[in-house]
C-alpha atoms as a PDB file:
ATOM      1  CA  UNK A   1     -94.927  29.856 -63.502  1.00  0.00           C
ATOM      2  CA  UNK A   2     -97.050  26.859 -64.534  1.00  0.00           C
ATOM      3  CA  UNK A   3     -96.067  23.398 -63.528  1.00  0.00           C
ATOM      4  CA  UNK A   4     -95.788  22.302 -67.291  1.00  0.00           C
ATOM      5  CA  UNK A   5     -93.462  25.714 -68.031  1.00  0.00           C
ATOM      6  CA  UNK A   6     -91.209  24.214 -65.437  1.00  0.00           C
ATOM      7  CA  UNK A   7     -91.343  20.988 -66.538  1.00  0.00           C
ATOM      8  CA  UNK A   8     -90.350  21.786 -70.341  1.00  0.00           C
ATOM      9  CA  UNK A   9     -87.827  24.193 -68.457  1.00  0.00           C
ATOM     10  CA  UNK A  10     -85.942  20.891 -66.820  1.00  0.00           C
ATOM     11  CA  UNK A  11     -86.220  19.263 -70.212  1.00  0.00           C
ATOM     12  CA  UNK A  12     -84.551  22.221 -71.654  1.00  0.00           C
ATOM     13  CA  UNK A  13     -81.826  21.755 -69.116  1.00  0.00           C
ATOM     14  CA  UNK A  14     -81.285  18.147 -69.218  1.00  0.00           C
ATOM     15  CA  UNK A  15     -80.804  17.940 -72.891  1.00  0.00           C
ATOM     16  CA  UNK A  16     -78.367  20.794 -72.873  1.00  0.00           C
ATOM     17  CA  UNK A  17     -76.092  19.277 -70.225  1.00  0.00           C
ATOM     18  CA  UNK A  18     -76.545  16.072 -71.788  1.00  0.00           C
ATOM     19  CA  UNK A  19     -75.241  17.363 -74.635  1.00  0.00           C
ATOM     20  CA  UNK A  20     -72.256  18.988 -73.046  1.00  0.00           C
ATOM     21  CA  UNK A  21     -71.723  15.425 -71.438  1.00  0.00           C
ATOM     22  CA  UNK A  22     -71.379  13.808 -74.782  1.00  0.00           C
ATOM     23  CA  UNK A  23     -69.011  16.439 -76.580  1.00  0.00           C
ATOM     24  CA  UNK A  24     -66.744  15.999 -72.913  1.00  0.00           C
ATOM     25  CA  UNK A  25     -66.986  12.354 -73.598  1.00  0.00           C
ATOM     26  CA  UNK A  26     -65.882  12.440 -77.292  1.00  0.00           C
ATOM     27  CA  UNK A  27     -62.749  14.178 -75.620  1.00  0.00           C
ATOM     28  CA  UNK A  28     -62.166  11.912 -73.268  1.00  0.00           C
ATOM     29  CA  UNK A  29     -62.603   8.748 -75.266  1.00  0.00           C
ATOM     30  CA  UNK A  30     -60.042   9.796 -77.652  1.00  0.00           C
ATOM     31  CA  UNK A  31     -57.752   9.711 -74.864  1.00  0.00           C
ATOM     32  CA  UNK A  32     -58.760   6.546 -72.632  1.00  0.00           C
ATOM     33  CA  UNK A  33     -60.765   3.340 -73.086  1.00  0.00           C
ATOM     34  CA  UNK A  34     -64.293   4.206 -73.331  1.00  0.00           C
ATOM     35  CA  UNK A  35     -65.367   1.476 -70.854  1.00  0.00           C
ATOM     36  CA  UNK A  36     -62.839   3.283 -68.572  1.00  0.00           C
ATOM     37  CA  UNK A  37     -64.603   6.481 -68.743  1.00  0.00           C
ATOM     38  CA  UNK A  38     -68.276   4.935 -68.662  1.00  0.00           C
ATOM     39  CA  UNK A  39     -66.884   3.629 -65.582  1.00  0.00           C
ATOM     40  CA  UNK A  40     -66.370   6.487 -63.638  1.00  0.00           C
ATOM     41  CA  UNK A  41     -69.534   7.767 -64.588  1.00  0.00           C
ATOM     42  CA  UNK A  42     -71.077   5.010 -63.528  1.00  0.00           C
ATOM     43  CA  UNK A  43     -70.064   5.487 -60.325  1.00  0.00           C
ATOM     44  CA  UNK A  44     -70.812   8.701 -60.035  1.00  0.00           C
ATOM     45  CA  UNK A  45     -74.549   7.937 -61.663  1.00  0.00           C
ATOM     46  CA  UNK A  46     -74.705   4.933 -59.098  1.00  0.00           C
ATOM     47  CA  UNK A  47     -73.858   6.686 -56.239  1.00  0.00           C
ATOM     48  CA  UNK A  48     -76.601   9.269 -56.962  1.00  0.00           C
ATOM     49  CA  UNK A  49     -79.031   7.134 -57.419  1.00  0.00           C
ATOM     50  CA  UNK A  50     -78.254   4.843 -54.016  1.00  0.00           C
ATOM     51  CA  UNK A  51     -79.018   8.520 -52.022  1.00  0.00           C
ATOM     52  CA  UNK A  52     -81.845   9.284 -54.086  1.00  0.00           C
ATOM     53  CA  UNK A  53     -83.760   6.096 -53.019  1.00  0.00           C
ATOM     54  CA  UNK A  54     -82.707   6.768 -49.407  1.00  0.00           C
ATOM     55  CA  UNK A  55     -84.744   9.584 -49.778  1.00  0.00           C
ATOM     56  CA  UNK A  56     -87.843   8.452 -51.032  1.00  0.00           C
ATOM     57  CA  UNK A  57     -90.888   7.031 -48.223  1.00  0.00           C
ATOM     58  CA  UNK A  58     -89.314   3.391 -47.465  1.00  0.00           C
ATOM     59  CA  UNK A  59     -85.830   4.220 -48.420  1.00  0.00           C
ATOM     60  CA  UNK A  60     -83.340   1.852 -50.446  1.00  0.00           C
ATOM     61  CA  UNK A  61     -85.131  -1.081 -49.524  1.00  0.00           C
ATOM     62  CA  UNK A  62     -89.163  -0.054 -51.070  1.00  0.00           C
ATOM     63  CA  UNK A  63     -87.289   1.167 -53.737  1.00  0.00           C
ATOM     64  CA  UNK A  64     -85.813  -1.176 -54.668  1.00  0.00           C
ATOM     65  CA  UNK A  65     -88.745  -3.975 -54.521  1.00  0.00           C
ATOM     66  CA  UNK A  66     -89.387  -5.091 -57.967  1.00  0.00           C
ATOM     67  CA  UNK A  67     -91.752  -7.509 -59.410  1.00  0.00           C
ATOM     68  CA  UNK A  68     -89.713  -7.815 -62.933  1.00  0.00           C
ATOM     69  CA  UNK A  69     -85.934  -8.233 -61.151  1.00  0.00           C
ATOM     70  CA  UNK A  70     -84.521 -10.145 -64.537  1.00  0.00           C
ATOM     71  CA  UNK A  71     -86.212  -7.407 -66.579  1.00  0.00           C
ATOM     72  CA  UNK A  72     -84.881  -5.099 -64.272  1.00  0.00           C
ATOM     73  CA  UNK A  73     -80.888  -6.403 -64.465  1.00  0.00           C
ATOM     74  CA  UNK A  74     -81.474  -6.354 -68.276  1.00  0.00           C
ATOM     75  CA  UNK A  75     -82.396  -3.140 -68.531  1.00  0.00           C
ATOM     76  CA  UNK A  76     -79.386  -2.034 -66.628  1.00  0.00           C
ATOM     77  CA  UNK A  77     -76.881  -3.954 -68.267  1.00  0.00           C
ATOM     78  CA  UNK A  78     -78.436  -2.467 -72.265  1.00  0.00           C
ATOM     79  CA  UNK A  79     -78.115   0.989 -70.564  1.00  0.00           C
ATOM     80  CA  UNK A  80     -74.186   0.434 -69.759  1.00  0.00           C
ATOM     81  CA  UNK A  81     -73.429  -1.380 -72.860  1.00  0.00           C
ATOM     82  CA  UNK A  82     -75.286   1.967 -74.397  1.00  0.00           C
ATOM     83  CA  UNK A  83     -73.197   4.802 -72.652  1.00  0.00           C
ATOM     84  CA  UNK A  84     -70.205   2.130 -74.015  1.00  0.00           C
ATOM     85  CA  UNK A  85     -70.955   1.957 -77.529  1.00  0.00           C
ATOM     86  CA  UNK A  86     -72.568   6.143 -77.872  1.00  0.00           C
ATOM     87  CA  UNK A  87     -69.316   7.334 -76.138  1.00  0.00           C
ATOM     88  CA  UNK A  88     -67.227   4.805 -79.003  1.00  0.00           C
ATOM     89  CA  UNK A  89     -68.908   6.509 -81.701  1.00  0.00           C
ATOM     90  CA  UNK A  90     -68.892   9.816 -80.525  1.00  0.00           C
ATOM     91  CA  UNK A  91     -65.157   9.419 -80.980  1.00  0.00           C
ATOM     92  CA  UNK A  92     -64.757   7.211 -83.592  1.00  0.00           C
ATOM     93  CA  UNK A  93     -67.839   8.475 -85.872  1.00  0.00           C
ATOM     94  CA  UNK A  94     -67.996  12.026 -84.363  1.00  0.00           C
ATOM     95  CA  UNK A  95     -70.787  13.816 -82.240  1.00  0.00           C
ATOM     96  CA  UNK A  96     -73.082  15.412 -85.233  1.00  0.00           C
ATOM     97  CA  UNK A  97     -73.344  12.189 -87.249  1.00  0.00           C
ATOM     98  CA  UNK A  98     -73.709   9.777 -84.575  1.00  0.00           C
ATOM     99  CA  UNK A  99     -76.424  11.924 -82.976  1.00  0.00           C
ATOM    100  CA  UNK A 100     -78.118  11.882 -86.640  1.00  0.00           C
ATOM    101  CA  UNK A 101     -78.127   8.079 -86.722  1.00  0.00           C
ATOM    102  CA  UNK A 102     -79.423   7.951 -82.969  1.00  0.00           C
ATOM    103  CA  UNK A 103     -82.393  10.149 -84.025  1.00  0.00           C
ATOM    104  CA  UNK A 104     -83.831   7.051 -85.641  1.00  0.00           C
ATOM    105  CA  UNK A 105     -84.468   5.254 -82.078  1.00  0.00           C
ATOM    106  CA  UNK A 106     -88.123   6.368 -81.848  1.00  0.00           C
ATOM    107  CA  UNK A 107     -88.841   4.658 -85.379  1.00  0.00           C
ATOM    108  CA  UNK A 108     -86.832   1.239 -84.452  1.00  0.00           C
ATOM    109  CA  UNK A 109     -89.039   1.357 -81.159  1.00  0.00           C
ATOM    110  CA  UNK A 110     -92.398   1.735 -83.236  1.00  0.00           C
ATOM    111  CA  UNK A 111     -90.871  -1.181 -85.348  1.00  0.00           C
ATOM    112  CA  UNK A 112     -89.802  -3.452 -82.309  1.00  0.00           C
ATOM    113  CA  UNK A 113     -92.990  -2.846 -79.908  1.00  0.00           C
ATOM    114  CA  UNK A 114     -95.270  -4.477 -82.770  1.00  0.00           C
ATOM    115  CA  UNK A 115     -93.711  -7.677 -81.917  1.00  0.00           C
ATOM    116  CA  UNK A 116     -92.394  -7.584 -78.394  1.00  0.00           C
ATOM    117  CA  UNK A 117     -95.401  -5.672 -76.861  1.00  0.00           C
ATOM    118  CA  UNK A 118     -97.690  -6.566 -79.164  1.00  0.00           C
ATOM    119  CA  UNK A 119     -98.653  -2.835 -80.561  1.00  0.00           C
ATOM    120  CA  UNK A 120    -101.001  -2.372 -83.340  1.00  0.00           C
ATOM    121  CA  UNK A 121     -99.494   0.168 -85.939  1.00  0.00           C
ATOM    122  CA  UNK A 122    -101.200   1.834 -88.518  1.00  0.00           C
ATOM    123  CA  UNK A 123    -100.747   3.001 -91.827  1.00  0.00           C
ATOM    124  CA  UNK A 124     -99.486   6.662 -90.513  1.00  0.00           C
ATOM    125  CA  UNK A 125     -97.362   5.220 -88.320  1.00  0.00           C
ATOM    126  CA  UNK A 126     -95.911   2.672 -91.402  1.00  0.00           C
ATOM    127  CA  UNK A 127     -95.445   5.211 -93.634  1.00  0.00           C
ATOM    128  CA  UNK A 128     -93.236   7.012 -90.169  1.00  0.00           C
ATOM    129  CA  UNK A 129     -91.138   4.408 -89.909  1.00  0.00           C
ATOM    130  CA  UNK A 130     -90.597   3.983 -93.607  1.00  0.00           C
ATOM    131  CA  UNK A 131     -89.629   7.516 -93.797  1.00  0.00           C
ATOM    132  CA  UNK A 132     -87.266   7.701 -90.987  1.00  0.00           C
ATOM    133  CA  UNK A 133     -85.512   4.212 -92.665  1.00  0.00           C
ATOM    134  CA  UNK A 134     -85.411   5.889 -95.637  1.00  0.00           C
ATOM    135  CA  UNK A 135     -83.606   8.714 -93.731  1.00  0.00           C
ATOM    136  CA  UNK A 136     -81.512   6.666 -92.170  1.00  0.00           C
ATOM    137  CA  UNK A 137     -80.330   5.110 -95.341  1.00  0.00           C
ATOM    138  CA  UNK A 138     -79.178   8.914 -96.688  1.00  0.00           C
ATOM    139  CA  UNK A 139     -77.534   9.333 -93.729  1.00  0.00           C
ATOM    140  CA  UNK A 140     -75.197   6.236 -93.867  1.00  0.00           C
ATOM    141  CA  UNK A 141     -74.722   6.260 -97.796  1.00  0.00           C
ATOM    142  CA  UNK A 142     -71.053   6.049 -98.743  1.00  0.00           C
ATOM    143  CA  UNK A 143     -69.697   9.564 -99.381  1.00  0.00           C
ATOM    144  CA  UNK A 144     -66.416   7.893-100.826  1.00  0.00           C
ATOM    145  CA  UNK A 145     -66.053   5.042-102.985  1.00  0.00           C
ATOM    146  CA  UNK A 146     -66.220   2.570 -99.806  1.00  0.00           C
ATOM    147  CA  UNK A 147     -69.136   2.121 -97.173  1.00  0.00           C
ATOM    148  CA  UNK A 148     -67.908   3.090 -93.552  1.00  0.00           C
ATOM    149  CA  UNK A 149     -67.966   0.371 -91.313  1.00  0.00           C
ATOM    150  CA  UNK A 150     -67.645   1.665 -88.085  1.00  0.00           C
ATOM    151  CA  UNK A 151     -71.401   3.913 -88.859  1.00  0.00           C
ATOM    152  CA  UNK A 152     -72.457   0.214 -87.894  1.00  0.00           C
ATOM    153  CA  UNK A 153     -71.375   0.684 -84.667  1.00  0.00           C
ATOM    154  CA  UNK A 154     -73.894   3.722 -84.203  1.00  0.00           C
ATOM    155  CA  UNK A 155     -76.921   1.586 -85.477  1.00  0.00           C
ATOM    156  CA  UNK A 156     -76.197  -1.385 -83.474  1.00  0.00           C
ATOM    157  CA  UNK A 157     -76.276   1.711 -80.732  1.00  0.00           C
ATOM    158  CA  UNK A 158     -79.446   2.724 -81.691  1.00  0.00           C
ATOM    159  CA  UNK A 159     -80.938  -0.978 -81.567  1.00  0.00           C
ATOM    160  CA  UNK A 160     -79.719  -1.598 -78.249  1.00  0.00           C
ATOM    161  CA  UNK A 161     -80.703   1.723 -76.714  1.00  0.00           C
ATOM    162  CA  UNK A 162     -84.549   0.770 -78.961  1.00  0.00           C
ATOM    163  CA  UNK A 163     -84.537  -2.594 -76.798  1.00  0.00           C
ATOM    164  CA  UNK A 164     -83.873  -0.723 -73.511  1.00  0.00           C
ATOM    165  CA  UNK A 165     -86.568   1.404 -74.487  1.00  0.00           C
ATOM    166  CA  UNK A 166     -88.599  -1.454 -74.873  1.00  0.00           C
ATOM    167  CA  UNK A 167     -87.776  -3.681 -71.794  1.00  0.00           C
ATOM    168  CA  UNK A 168     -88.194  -0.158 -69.821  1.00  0.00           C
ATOM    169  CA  UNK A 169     -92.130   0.253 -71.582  1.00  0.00           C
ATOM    170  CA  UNK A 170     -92.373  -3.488 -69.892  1.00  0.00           C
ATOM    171  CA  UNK A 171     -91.360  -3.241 -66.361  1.00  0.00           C
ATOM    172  CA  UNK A 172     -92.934  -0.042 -66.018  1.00  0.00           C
ATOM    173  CA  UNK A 173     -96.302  -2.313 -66.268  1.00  0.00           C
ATOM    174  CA  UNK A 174     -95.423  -3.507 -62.463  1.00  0.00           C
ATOM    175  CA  UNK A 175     -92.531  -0.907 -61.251  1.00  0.00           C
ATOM    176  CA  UNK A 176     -92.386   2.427 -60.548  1.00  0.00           C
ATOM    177  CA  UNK A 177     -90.234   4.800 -62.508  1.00  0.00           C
ATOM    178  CA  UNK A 178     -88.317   5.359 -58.969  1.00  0.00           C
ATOM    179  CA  UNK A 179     -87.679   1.523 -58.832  1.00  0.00           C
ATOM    180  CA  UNK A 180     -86.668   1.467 -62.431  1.00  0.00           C
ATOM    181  CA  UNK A 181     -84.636   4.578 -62.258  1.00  0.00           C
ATOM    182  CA  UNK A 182     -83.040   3.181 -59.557  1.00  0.00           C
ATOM    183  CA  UNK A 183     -81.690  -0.379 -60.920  1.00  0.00           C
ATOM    184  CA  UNK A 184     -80.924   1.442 -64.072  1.00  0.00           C
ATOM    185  CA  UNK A 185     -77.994   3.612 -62.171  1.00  0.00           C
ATOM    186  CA  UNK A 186     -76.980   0.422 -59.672  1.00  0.00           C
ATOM    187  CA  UNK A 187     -77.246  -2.425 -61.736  1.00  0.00           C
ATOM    188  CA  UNK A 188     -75.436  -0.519 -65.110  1.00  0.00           C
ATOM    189  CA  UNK A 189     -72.601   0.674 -61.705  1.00  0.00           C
ATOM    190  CA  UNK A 190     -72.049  -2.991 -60.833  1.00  0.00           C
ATOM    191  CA  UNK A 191     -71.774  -4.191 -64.537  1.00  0.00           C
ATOM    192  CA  UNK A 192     -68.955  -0.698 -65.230  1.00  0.00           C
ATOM    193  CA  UNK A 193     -67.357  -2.083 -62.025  1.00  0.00           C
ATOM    194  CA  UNK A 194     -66.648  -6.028 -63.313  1.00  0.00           C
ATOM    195  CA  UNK A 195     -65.295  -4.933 -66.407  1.00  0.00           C
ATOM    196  CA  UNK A 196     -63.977  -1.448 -65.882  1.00  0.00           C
ATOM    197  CA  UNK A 197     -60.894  -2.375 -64.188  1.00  0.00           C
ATOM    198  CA  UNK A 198     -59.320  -4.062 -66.794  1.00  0.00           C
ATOM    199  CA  UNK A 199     -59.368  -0.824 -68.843  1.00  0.00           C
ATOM    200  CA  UNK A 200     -58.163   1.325 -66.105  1.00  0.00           C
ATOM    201  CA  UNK A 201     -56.093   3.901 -67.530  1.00  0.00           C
ATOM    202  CA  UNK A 202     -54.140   6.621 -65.707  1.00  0.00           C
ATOM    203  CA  UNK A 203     -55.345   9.902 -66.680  1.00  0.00           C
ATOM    204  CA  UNK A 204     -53.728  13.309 -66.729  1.00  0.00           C
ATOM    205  CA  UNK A 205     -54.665  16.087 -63.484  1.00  0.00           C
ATOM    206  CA  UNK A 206     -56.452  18.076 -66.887  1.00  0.00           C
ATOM    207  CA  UNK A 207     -58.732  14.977 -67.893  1.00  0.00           C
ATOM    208  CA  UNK A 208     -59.172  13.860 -64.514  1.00  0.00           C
ATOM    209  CA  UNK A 209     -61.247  17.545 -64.306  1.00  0.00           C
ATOM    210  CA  UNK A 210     -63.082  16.974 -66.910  1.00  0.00           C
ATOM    211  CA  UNK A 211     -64.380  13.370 -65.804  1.00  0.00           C
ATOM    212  CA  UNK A 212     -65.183  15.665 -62.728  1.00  0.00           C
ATOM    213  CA  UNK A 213     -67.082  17.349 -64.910  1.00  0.00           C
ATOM    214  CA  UNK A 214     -68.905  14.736 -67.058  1.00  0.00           C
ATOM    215  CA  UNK A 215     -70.067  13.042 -63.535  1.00  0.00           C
ATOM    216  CA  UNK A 216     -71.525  16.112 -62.519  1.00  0.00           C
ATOM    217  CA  UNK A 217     -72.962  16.571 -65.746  1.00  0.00           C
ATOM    218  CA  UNK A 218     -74.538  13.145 -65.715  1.00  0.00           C
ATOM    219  CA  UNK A 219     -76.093  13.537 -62.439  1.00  0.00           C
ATOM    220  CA  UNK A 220     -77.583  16.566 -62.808  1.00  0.00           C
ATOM    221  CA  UNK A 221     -78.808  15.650 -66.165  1.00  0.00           C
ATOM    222  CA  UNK A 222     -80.475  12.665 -64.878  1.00  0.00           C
ATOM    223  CA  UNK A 223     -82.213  14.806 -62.191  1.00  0.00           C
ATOM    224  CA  UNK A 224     -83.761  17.285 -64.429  1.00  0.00           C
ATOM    225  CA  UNK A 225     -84.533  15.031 -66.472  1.00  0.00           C
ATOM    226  CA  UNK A 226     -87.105  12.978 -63.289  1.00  0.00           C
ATOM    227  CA  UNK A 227     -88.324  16.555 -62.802  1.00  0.00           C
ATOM    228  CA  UNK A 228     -89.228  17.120 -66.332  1.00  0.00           C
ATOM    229  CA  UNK A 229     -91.195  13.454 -66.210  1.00  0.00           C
ATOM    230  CA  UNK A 230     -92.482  14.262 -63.189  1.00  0.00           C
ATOM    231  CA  UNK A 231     -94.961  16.809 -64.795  1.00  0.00           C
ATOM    232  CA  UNK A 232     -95.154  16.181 -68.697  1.00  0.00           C
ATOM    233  CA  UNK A 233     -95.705  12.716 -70.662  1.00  0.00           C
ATOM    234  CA  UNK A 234     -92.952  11.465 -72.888  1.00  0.00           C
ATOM    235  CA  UNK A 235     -95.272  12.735 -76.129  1.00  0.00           C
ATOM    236  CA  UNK A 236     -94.218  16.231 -74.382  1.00  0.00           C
ATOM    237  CA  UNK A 237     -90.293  15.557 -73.916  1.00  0.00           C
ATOM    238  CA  UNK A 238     -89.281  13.306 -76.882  1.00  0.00           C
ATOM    239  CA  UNK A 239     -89.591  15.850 -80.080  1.00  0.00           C
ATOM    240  CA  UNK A 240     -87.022  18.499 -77.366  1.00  0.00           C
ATOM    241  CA  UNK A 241     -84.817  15.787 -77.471  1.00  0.00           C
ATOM    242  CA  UNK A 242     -84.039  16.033 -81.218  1.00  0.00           C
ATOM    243  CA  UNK A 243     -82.413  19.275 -79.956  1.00  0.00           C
ATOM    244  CA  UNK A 244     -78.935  16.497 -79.121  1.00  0.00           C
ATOM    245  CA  UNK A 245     -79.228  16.315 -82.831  1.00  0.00           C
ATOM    246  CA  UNK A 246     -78.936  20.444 -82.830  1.00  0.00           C
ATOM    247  CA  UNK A 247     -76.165  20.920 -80.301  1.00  0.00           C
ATOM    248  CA  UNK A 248     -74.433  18.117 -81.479  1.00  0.00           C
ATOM    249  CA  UNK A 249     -73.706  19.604 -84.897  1.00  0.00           C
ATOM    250  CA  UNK A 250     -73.010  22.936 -83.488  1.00  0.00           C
ATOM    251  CA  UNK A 251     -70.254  21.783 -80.665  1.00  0.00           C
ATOM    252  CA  UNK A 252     -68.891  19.017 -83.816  1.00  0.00           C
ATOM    253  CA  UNK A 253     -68.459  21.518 -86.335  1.00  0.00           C
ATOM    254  CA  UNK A 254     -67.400  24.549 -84.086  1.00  0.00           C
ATOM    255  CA  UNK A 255     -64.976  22.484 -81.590  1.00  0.00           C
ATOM    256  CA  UNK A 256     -63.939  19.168 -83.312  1.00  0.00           C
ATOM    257  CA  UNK A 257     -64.001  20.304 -86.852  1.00  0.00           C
ATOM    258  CA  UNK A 258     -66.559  18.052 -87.805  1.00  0.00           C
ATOM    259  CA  UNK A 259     -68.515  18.284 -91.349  1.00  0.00           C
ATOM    260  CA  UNK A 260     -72.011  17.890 -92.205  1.00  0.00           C
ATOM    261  CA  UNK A 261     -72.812  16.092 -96.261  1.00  0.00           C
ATOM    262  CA  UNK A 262     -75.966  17.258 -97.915  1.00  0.00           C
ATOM    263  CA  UNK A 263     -76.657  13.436 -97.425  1.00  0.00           C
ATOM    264  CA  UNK A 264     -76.906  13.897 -93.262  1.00  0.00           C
ATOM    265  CA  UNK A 265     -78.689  16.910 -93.353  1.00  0.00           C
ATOM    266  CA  UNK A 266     -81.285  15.848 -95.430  1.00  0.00           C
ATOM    267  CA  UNK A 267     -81.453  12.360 -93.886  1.00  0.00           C
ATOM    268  CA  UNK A 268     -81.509  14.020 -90.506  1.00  0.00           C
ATOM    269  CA  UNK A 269     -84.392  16.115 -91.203  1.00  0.00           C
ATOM    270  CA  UNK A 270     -86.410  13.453 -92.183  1.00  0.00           C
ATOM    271  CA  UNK A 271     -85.406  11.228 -89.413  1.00  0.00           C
ATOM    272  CA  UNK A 272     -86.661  14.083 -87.004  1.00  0.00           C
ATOM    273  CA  UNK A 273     -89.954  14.405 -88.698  1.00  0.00           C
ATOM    274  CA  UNK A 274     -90.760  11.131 -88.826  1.00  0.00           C
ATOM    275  CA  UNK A 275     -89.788  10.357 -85.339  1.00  0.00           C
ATOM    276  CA  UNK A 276     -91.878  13.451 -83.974  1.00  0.00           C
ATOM    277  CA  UNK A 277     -94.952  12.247 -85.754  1.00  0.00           C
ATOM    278  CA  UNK A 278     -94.440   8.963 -84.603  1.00  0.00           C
ATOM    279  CA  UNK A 279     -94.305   9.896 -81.077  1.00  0.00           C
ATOM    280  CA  UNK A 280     -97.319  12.086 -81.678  1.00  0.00           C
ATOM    281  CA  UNK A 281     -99.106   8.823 -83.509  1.00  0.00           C
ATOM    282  CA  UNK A 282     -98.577   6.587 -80.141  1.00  0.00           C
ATOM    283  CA  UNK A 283     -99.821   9.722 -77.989  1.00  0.00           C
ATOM    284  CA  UNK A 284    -102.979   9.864 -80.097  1.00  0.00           C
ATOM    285  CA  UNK A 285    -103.751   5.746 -80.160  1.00  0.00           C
ATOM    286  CA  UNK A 286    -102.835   5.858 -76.506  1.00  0.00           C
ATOM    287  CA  UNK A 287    -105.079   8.813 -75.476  1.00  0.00           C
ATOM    288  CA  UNK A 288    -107.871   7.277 -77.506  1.00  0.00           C
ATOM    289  CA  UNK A 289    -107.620   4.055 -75.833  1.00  0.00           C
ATOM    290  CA  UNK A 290    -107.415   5.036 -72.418  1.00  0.00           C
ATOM    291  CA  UNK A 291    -110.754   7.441 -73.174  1.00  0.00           C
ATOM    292  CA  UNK A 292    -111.997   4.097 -74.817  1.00  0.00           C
ATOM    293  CA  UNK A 293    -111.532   2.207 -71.391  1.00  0.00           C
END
């Protein structure tokens, strides 16, 4: 088996059990605060992390030298204020549409690295972006007579998770992804930890199995997911990911009863497209300008 077979293998993986992750989550935040239940996983993700970077040549303390430590805390704290606000709408919006409106992250970070990292885009990659808009627009169009508020909730989710994106494309100029990976589960486990507590919530034996379960599912996500990375580019993993978008309408509609409009499905399809050819657009300007240099 080739290297690259393996690695789309651990993609595979990790986007399945991150998509059993959120549908457990859903569950759970319908129950409990979801700062509560980010919480736990946090520590869970934290702890993981802390042994992982004992592991590595150095241990805790080369991992976790940094040259970007403010970028570094910021990316942590976006991360945990993501897991925060994706569980919220997962319960409050539901897991298929949600998913549909988070689909749109690749375009907002096409939109957002023209100004932040300074990115040339092209036509293609405008008429991407205005195409995935567009889709997002179907998507959140007002099926009654009234606009939905809380859908808000799931683009402000998508912007924040687009700047983490971002500030992660930054430090990774001066950081490893070890380094990086490693704040990412520590700082976002401190942050849980200050605020967590004053959602604690007592939680049934049943529940208290299936945060088992969602912490397991986390780690083990996370670590397929650094395998995956450690043999194919992002160009490789990011179009597999649209398969949340998949999985999340099966496990909505089959488990929580959830319905699809011709509005999602149509928005979501063009959503996808555009966001696979825009990751496809930034491997192409990439590839040519590293073969330029």
């Amino acid at each position: 088996m080739t290297s690259k077979t393996q690695g789309y293998i651990f993609a595979l993986l990790a986007i399945t059990i991150f998509s059993l992750q959120d549908a457990i989550s859903k569950h759970l935040a319908t129950a409990y605060p979801p700062i509560f239940v980010t919480m736990i996983r946090y520590w869970a993700f934290a702890f993981f992390t802390i042994i992982l970077a004992a592991k590595m040549r150095g241990g805790i303390k080369a991992t976790a030298r940094t040259k970007r430590p403010l970028l570094q805390v910021t990316r942590g704290v976006l991360l945990a204020v993501q897991v925060v606000l994706a569980i919220t709408c997962f319960a409050m919006i539901g897991l298929a549409r949600s998913q549909a409106i988070f689909s749109a992250t690749p375009i907002l970070i096409a939109l957002l690295a023209m100004p932040i990292l300074g990115e040339r885009v092209g036509w293609r990659r405008w008429a991407a972006i205005g195409a995935g808009l567009f889709g997002v627009l179907l998507i959140l169009k007002p099926e009654g007579e009234f606009f939905d508020v809380k859908l808000l909730l799931a683009v402000i989710s998508c912007f924040n998770f687009a700047f983490y994106v971002i500030a992660t494309r930054l430090v990774s100029r001066d950081d490893s992804s070890m380094t990086s990976f490693f704040y990412t589960g520590v700082i976002g486990g401190v942050t849980m930890t200050l605020i967590g507590p004053f959602y604690w919530s007592w939680m049934s034996p049943g529940d208290w199995g299936w945060m088992a379960l969602v912490c397991v599912t986390s780690i083990s996500s996370h670590y397929l997911l650094i395998r995956a990375y450690d043999v194919l580019d992002a160009a490789a993993v990011q179009p597999l990911t649209y398969l949340s978008l998949v999985y999340a309408s099966v496990i909505g509609m089959a488990v929580y009863d959830e319905t699809l409009s011709l509005n999602t499905i149509i928005g979501s399809i063009i959503v996808v497209a555009a966001g696979i050819f825009t990751v496809w657009r930034e491997h192409v300007v990439g590839s040519r300008a590293t073969a330029a240099n």
